[in-house]
PDB file of N, CA and C in Angstrom:
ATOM      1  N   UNK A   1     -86.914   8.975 -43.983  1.00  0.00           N
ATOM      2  CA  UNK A   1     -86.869  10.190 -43.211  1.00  0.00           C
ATOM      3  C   UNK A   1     -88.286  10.547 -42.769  1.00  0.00           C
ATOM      4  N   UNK A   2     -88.244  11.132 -41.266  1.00  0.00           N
ATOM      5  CA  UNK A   2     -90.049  11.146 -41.160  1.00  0.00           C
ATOM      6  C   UNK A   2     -89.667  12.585 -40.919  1.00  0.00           C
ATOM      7  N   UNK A   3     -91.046  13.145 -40.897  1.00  0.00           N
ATOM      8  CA  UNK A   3     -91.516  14.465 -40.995  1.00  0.00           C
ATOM      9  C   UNK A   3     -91.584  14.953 -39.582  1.00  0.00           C
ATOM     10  N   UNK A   4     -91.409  16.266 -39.203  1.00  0.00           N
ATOM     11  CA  UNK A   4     -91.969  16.394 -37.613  1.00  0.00           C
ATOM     12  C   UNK A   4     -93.021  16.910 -37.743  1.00  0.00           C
ATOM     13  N   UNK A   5     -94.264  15.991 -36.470  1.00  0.00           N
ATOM     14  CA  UNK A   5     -95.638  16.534 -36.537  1.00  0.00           C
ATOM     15  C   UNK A   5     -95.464  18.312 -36.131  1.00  0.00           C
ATOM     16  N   UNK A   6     -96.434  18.714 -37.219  1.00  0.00           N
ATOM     17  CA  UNK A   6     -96.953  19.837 -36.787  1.00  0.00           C
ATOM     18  C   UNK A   6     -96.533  20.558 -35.200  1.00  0.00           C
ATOM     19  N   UNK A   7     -96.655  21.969 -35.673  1.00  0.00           N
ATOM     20  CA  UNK A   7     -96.944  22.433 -33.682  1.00  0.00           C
ATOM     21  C   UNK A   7     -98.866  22.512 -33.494  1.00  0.00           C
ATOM     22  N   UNK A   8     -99.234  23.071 -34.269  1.00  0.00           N
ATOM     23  CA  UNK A   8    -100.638  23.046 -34.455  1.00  0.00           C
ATOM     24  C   UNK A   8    -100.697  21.437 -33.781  1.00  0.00           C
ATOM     25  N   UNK A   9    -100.829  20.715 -34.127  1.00  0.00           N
ATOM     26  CA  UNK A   9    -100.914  19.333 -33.373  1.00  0.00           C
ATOM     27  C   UNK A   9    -100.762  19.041 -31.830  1.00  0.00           C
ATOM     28  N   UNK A  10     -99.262  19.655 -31.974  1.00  0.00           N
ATOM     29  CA  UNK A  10     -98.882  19.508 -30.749  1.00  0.00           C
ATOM     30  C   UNK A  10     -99.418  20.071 -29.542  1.00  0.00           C
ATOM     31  N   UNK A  11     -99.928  21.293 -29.791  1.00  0.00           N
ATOM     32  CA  UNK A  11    -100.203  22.305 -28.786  1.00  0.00           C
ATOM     33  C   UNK A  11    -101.334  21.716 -27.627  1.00  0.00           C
ATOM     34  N   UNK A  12    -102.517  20.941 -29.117  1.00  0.00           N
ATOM     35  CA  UNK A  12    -103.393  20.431 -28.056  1.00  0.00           C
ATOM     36  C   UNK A  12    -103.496  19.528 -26.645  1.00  0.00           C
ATOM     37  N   UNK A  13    -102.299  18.322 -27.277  1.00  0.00           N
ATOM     38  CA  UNK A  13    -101.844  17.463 -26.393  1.00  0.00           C
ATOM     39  C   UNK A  13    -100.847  18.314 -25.290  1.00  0.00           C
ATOM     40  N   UNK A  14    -100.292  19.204 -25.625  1.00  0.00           N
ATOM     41  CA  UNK A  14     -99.510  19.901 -24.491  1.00  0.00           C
ATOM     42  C   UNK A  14    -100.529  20.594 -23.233  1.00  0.00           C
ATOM     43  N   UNK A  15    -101.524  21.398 -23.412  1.00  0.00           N
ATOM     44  CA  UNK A  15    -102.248  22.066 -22.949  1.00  0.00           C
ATOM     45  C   UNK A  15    -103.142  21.026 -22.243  1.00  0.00           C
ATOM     46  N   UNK A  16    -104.056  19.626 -23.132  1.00  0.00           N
ATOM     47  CA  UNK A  16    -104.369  18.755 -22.238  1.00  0.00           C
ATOM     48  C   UNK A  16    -103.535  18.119 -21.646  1.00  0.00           C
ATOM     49  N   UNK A  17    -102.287  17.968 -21.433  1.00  0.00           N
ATOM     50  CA  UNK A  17    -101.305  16.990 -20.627  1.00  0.00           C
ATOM     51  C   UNK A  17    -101.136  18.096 -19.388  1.00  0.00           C
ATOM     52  N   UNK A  18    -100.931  19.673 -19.765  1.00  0.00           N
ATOM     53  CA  UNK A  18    -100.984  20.650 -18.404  1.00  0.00           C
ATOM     54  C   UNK A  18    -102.081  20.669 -17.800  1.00  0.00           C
ATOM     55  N   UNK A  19    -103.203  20.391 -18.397  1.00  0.00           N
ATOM     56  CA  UNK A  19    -104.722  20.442 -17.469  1.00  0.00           C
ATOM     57  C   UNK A  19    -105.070  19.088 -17.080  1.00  0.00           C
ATOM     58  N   UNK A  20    -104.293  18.187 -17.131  1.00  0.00           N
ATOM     59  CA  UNK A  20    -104.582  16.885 -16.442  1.00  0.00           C
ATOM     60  C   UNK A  20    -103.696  17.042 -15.251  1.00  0.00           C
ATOM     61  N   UNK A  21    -102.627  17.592 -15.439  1.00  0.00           N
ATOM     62  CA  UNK A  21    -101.259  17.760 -14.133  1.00  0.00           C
ATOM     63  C   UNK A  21    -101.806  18.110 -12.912  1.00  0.00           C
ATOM     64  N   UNK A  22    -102.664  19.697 -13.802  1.00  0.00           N
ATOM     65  CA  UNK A  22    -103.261  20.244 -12.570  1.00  0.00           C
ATOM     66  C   UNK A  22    -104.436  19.776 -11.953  1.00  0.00           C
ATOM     67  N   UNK A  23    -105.499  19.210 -12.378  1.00  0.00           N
ATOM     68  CA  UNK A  23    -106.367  18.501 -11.871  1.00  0.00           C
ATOM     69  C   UNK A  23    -105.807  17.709 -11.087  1.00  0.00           C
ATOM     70  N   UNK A  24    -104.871  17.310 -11.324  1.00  0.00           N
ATOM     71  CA  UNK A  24    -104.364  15.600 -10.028  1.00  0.00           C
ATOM     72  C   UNK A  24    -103.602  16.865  -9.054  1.00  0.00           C
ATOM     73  N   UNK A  25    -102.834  17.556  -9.455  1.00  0.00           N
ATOM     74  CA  UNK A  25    -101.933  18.290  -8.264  1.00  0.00           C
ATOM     75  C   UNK A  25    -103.344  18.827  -7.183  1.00  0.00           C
ATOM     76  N   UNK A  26    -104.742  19.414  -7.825  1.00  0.00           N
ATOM     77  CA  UNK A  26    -105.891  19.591  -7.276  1.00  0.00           C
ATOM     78  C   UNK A  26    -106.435  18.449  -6.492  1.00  0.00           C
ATOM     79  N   UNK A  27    -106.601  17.548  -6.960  1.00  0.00           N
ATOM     80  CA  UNK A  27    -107.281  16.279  -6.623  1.00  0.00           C
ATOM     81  C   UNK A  27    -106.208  16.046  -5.399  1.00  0.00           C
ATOM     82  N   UNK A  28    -104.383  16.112  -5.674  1.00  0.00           N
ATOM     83  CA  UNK A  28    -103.781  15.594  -4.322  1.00  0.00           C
ATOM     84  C   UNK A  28    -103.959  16.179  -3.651  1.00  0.00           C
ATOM     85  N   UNK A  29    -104.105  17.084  -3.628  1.00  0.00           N
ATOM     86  CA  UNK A  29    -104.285  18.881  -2.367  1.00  0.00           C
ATOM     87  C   UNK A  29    -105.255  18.577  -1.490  1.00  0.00           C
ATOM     88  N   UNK A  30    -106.764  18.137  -2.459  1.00  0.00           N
ATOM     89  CA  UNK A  30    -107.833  18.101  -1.613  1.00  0.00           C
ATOM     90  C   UNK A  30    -107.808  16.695  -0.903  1.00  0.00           C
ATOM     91  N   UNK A  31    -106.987  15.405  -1.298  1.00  0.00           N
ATOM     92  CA  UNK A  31    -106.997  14.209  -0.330  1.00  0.00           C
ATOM     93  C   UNK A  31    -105.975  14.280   0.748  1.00  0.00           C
ATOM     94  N   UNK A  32    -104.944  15.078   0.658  1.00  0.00           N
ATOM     95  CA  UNK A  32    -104.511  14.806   1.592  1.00  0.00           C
ATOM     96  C   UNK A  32    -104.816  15.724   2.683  1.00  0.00           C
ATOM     97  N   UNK A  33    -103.543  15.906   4.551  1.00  0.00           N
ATOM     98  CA  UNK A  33    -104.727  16.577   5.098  1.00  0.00           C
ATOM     99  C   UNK A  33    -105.352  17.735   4.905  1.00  0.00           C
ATOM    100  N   UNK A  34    -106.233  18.320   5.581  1.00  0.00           N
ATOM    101  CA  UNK A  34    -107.296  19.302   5.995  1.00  0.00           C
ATOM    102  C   UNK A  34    -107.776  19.298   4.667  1.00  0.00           C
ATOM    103  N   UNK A  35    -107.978  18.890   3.748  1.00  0.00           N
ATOM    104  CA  UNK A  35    -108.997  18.382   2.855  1.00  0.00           C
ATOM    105  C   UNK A  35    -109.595  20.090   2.406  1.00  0.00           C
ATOM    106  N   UNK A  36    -108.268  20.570   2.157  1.00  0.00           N
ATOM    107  CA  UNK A  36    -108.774  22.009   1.337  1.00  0.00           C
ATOM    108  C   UNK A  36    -109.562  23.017   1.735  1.00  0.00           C
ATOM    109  N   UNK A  37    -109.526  22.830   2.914  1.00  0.00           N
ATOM    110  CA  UNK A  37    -110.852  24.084   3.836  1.00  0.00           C
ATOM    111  C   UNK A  37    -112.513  23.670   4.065  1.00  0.00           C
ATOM    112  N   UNK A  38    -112.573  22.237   2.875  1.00  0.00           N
ATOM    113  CA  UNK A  38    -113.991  21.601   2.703  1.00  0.00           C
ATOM    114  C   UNK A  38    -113.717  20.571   4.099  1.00  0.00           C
ATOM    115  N   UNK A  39    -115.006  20.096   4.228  1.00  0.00           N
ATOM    116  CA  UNK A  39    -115.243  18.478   4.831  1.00  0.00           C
ATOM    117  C   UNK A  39    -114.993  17.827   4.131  1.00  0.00           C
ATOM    118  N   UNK A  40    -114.733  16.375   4.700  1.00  0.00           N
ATOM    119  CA  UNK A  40    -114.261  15.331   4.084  1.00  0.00           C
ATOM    120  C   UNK A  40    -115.217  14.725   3.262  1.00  0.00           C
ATOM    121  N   UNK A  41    -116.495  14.672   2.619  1.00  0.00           N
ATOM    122  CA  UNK A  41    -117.612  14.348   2.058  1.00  0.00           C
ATOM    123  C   UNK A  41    -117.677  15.918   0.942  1.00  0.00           C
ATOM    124  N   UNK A  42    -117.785  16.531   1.363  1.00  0.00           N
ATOM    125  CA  UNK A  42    -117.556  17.906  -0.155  1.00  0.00           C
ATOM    126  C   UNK A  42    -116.207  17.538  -0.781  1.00  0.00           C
ATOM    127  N   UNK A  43    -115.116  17.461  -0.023  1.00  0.00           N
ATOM    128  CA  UNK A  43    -113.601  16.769  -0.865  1.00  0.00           C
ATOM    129  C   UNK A  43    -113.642  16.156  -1.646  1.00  0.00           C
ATOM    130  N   UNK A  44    -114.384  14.885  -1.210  1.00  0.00           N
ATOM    131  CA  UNK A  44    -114.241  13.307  -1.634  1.00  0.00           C
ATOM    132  C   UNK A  44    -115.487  13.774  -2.896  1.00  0.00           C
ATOM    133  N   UNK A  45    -116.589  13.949  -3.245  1.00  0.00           N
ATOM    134  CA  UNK A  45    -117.112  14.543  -4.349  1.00  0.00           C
ATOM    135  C   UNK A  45    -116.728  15.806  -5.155  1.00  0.00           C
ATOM    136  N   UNK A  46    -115.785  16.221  -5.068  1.00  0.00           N
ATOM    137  CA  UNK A  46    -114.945  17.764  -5.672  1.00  0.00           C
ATOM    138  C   UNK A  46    -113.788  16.065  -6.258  1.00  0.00           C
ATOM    139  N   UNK A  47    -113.534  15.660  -5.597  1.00  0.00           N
ATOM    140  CA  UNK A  47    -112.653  14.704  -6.444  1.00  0.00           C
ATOM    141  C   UNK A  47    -113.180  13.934  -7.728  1.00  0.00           C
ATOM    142  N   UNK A  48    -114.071  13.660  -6.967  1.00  0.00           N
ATOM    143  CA  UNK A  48    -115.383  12.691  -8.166  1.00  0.00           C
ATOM    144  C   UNK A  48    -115.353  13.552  -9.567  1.00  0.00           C
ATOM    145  N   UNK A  49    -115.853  14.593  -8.835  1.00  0.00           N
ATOM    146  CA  UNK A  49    -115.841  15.553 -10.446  1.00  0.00           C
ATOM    147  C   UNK A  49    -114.767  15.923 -10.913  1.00  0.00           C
ATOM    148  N   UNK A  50    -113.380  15.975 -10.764  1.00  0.00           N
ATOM    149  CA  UNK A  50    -112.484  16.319 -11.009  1.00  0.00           C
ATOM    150  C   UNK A  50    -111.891  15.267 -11.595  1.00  0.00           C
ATOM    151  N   UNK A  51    -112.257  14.015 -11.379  1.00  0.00           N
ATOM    152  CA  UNK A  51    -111.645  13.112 -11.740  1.00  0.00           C
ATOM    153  C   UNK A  51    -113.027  12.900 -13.395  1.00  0.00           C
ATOM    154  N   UNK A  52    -113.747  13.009 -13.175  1.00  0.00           N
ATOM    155  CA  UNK A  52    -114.514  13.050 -14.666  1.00  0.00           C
ATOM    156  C   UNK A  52    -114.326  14.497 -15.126  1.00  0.00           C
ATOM    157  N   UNK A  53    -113.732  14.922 -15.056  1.00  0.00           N
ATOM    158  CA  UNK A  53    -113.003  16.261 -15.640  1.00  0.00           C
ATOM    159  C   UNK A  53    -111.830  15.943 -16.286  1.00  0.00           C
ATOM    160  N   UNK A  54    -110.936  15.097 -16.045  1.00  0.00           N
ATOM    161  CA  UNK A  54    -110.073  14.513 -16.422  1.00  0.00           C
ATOM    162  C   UNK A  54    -110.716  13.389 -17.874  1.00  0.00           C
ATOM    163  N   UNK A  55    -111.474  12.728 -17.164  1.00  0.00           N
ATOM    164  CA  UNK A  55    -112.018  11.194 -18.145  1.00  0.00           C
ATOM    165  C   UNK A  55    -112.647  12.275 -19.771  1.00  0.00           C
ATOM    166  N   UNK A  56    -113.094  13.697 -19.635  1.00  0.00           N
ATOM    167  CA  UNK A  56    -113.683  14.603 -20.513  1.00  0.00           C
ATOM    168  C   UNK A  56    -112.037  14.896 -21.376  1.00  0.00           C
ATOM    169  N   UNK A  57    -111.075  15.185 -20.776  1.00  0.00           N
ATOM    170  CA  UNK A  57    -110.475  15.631 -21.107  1.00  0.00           C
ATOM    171  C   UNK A  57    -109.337  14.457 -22.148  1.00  0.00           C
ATOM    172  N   UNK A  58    -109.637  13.428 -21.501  1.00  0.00           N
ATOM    173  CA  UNK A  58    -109.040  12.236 -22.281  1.00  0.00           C
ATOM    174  C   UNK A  58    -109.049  11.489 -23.433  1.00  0.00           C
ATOM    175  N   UNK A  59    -110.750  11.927 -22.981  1.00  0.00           N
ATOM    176  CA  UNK A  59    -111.800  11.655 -24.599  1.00  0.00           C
ATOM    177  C   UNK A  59    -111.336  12.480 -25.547  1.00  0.00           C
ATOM    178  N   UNK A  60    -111.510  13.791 -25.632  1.00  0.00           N
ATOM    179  CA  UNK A  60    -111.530  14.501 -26.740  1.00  0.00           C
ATOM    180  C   UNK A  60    -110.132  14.898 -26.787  1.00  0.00           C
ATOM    181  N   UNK A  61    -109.241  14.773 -25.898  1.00  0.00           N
ATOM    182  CA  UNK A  61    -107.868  15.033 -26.929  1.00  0.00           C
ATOM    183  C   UNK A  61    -107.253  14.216 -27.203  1.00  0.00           C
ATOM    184  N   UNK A  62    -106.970  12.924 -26.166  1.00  0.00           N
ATOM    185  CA  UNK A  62    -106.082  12.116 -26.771  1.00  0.00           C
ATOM    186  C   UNK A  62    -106.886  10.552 -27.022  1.00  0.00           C
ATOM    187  N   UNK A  63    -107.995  10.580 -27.592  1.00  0.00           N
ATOM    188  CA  UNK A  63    -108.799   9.499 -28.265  1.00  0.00           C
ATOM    189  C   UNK A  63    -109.724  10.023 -29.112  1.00  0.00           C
ATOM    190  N   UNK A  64    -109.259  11.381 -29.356  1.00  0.00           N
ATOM    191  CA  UNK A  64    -109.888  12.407 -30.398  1.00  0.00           C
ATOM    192  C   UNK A  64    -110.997  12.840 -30.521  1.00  0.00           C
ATOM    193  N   UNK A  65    -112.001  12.453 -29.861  1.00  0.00           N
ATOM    194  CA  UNK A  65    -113.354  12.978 -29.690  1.00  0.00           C
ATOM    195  C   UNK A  65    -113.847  14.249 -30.175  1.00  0.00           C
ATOM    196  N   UNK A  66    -113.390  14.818 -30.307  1.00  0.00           N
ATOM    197  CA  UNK A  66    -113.424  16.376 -30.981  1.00  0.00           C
ATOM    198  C   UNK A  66    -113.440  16.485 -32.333  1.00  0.00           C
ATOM    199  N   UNK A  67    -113.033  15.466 -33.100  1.00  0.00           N
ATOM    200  CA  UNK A  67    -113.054  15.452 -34.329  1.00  0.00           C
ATOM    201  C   UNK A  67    -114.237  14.136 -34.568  1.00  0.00           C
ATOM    202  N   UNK A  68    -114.656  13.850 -33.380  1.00  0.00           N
ATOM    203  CA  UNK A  68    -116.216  12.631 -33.983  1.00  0.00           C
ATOM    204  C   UNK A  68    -117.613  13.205 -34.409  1.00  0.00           C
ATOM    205  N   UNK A  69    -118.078  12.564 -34.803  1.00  0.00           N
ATOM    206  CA  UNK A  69    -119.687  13.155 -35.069  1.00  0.00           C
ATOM    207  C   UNK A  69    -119.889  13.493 -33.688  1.00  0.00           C
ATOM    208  N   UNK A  70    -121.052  15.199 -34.272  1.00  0.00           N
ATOM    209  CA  UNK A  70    -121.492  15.456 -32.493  1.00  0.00           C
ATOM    210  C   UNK A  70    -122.248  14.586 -31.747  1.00  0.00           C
ATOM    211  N   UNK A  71    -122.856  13.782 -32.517  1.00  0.00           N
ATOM    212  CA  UNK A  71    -123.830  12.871 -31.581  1.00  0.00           C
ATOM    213  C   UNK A  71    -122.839  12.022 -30.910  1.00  0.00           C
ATOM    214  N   UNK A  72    -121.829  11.545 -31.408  1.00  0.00           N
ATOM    215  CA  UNK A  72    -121.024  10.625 -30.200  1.00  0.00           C
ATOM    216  C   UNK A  72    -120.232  11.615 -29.329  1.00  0.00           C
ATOM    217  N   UNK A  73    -119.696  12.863 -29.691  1.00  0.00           N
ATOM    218  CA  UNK A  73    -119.031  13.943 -28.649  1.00  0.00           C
ATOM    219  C   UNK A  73    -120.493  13.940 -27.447  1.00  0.00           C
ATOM    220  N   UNK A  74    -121.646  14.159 -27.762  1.00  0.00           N
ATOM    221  CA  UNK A  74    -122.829  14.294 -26.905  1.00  0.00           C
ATOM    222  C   UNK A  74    -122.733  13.161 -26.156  1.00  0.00           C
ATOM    223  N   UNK A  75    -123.307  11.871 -26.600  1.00  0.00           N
ATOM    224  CA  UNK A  75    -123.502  10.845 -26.141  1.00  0.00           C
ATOM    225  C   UNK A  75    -122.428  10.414 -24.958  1.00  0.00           C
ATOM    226  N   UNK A  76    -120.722  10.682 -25.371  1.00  0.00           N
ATOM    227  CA  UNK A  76    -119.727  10.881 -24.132  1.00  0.00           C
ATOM    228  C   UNK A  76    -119.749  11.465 -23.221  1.00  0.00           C
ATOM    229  N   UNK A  77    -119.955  12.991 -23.561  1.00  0.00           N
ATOM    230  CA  UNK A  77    -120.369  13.844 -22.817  1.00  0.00           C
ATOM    231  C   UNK A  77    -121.983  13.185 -21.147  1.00  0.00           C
ATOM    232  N   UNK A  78    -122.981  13.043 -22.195  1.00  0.00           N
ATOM    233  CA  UNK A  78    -124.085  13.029 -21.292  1.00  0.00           C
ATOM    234  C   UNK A  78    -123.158  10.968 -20.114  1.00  0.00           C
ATOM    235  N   UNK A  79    -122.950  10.234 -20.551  1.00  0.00           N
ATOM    236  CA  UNK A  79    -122.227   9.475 -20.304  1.00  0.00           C
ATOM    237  C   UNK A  79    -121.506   9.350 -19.190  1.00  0.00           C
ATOM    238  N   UNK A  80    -120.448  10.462 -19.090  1.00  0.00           N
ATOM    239  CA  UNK A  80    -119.419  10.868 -18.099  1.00  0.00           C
ATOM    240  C   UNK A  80    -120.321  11.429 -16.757  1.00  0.00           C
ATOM    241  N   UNK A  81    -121.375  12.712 -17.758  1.00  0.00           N
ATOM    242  CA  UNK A  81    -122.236  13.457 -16.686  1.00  0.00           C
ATOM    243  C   UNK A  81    -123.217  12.330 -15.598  1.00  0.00           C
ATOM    244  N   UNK A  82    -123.738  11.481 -16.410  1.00  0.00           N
ATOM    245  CA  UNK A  82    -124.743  10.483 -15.816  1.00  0.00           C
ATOM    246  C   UNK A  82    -123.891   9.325 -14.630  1.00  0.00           C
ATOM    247  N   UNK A  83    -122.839   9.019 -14.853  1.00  0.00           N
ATOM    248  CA  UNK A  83    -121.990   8.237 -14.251  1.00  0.00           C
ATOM    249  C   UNK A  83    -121.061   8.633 -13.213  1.00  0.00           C
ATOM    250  N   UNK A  84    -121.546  10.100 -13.313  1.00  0.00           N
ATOM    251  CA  UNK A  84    -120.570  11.196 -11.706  1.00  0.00           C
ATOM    252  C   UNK A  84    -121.915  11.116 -11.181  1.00  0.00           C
ATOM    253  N   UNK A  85    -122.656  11.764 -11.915  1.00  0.00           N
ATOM    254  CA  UNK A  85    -123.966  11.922 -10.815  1.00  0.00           C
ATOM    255  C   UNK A  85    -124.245  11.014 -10.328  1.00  0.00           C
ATOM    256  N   UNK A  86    -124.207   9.586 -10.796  1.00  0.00           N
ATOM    257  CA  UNK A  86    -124.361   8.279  -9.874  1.00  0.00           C
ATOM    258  C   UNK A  86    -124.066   7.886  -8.838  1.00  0.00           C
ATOM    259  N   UNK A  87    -122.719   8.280  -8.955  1.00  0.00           N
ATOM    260  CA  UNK A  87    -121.137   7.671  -8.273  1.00  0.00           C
ATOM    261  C   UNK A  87    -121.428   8.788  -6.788  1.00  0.00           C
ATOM    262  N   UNK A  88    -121.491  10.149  -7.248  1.00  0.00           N
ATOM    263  CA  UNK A  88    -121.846  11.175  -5.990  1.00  0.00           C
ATOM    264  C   UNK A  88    -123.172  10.999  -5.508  1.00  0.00           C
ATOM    265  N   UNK A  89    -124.303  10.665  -6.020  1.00  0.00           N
ATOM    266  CA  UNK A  89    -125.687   9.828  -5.619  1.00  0.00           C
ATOM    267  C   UNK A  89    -125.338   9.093  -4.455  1.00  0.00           C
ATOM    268  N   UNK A  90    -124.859   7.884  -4.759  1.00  0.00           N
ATOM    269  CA  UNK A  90    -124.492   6.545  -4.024  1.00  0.00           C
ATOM    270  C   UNK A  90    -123.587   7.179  -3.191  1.00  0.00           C
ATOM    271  N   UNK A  91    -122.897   7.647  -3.470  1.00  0.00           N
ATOM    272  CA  UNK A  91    -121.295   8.203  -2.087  1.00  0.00           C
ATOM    273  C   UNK A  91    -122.430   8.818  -1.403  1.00  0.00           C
ATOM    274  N   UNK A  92    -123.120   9.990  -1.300  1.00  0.00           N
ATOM    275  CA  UNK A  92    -123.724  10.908  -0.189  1.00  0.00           C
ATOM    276  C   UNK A  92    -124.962  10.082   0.351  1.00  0.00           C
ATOM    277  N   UNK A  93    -125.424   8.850  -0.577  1.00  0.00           N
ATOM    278  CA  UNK A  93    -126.837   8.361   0.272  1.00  0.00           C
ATOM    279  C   UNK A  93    -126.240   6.816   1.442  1.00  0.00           C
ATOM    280  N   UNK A  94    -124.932   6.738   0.579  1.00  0.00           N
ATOM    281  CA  UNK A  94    -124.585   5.765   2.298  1.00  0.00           C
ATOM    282  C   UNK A  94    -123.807   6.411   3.202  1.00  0.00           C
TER     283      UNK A  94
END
């Protein structure tokens, strides 16, 4: 006979599974047309970050990150940050 997990448990994965929904329902809004009231270059980087808004959100709830030493929660953290700023670097300089 198994036990049912916790709600305490549950809640977290519920709340990150609703804030990933909405980020993509965000993210579809702004790709498809008129690109959300922005230009197509503010869009296309509002996605970038939204989409490492997501990769933040993946880490620490459902590969647990939140419960790691802070130096590896940091080290992810600065990680994600260094690798948008790249990605939007390179997108706006070609």
């Amino acid at each position: 006979m198994t036990t049912p997990v916790p709600t305490t448990r549950r809640r977290p994965v519920l709340v990150a599974w609703a804030a990933l929904m909405a980020l993509t329902a965000l993210s579809w809004s702004l790709a498809g047309s008129g690109h959300g009231g922005f230009g197509i270059k503010a869009s296309t980087v509002l996605i970038v970050v939204l989409t490492f808004a997501k990769v933040l959100v993946v880490g620490y709830v459902f590969m647990e990150l939140h419960r790691a030493v802070r130096r590896l929660r940091t080290v992810f953290t600065c990680w994600c940050a260094a690798v948008c700023a790249m990605i939007v670097a390179l997108y706006l300089l070609m």
